[in-house]
C-alpha atoms as a PDB file:
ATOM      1  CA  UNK A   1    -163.402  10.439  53.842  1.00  0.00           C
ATOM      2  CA  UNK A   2    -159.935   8.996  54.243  1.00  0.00           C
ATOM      3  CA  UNK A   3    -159.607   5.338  52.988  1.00  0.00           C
ATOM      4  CA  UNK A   4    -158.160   3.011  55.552  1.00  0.00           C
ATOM      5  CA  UNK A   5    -155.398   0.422  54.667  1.00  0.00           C
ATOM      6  CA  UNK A   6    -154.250  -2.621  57.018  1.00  0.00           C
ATOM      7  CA  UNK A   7    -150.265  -1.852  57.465  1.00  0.00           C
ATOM      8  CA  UNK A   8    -150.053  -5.092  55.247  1.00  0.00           C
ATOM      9  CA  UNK A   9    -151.753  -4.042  52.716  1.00  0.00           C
ATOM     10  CA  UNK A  10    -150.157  -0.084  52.677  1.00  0.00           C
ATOM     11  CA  UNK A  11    -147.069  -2.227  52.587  1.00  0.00           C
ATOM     12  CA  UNK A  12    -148.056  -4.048  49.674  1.00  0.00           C
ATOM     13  CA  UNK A  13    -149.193  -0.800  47.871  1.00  0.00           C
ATOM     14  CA  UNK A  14    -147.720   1.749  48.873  1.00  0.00           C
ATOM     15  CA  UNK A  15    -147.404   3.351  45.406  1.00  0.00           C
ATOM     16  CA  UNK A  16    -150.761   3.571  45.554  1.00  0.00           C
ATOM     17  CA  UNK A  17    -151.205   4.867  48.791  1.00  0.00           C
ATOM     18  CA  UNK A  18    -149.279   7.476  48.232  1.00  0.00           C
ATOM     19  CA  UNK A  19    -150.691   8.343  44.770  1.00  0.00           C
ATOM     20  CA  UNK A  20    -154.298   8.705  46.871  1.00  0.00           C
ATOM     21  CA  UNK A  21    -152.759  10.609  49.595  1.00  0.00           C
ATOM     22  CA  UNK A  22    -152.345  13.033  46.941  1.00  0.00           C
ATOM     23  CA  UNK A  23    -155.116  13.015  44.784  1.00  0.00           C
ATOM     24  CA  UNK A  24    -157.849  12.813  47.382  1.00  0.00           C
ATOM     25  CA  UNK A  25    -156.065  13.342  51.017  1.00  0.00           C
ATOM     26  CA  UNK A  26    -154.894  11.444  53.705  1.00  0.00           C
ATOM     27  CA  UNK A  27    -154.721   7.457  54.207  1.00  0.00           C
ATOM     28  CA  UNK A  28    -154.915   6.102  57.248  1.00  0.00           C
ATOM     29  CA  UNK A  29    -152.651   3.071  58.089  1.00  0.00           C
ATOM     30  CA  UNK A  30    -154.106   0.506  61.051  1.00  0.00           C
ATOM     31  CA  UNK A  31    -152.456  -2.302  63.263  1.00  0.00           C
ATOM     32  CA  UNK A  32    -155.258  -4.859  64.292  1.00  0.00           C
ATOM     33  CA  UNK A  33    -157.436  -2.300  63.770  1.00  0.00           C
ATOM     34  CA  UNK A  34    -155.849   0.623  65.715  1.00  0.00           C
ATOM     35  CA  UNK A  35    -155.591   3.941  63.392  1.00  0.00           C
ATOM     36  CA  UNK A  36    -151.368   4.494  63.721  1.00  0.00           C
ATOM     37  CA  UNK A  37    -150.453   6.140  60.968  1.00  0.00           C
ATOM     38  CA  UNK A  38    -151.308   8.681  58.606  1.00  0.00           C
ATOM     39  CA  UNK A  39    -150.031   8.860  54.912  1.00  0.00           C
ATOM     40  CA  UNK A  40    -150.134  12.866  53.744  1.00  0.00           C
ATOM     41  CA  UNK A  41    -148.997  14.576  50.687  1.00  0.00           C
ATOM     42  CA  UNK A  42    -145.810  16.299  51.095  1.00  0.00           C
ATOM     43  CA  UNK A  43    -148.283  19.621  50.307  1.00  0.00           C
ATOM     44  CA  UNK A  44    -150.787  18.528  53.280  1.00  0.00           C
ATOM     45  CA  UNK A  45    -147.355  17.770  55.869  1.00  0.00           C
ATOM     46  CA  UNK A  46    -145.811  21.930  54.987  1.00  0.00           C
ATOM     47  CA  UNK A  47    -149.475  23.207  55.519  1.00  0.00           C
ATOM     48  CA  UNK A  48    -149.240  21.701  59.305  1.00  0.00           C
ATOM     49  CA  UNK A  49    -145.798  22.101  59.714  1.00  0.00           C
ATOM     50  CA  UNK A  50    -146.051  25.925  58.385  1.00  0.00           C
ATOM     51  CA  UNK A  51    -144.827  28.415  61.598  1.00  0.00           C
ATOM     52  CA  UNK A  52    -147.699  29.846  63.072  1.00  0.00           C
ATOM     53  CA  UNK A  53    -147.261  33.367  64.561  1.00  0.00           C
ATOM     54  CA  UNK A  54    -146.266  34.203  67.847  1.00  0.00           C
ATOM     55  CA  UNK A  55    -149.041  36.521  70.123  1.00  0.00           C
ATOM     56  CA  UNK A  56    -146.067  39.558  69.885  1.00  0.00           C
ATOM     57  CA  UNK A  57    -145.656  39.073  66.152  1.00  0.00           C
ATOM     58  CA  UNK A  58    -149.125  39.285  65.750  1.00  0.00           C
ATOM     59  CA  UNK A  59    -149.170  42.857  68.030  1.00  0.00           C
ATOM     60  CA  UNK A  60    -146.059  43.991  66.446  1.00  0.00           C
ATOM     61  CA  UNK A  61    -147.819  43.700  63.165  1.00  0.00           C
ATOM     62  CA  UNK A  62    -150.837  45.828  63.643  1.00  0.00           C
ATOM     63  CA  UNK A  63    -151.112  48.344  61.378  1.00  0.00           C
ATOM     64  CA  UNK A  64    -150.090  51.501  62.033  1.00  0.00           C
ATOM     65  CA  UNK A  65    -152.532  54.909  63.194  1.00  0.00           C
ATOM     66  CA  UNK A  66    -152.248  57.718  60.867  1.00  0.00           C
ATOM     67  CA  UNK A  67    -151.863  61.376  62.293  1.00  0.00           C
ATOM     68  CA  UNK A  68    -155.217  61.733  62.261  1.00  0.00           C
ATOM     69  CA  UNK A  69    -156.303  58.710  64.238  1.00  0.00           C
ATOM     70  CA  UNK A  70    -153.739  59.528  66.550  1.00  0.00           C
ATOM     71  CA  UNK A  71    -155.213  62.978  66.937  1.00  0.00           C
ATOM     72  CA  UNK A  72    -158.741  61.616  67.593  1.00  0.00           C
ATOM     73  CA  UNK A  73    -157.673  59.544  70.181  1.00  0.00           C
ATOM     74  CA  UNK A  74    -155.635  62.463  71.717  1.00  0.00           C
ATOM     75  CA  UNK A  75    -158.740  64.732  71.792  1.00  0.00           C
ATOM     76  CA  UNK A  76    -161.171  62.115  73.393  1.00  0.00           C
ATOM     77  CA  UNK A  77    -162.724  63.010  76.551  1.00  0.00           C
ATOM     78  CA  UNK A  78    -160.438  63.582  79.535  1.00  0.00           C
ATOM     79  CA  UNK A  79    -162.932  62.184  82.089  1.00  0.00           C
ATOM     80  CA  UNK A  80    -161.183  60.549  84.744  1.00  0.00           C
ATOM     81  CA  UNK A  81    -164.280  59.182  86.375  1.00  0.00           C
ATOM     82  CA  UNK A  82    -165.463  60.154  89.867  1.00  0.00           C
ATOM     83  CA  UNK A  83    -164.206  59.975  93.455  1.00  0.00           C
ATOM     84  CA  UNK A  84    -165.037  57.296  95.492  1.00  0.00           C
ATOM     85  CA  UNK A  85    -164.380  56.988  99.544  1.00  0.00           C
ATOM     86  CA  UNK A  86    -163.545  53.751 100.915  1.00  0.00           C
END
């Protein structure tokens, strides 16, 4: 669990904080109680800040079919379903 600091306090110690935010993950900094800041590693801050693919990056990264995929899927049934009459 995060340890909580008053923004006196963090102020006071912020060697410290920072040395926690490291060792054992983020401090949180209040105001008169409010949570309004968080103190991360600089590890922690790249992990959230890390690009996250796009939806088309992800499809243009499928792997590819081999010939023989390909020629299973070619040879599947032809059914086009049946009529219907509106």
């Amino acid at each position: 669990m995060p340890k909580r600091w008053t923004l006196q306090d963090a102020k006071a110690h912020l060697s410290e904080v920072i040395r926690l935010a490291n060792l054992h993950g983020p401090q949180i900094v209040t105001c008169r109680g409010v949570e309004r800041a968080v103190v991360l590693s600089s590890e922690e801050y790249r992990k959230l800040k890390s690009e996250k693919p796009t939806f088309v990056d992800v499809l243009l990264n499928v792997p590819k079919l081999d010939d023989e995929d390909v020629d299973m899927i070619n040879q599947s049934s032809r059914d086009q379903g049946r009529k219907v009459e509106f």
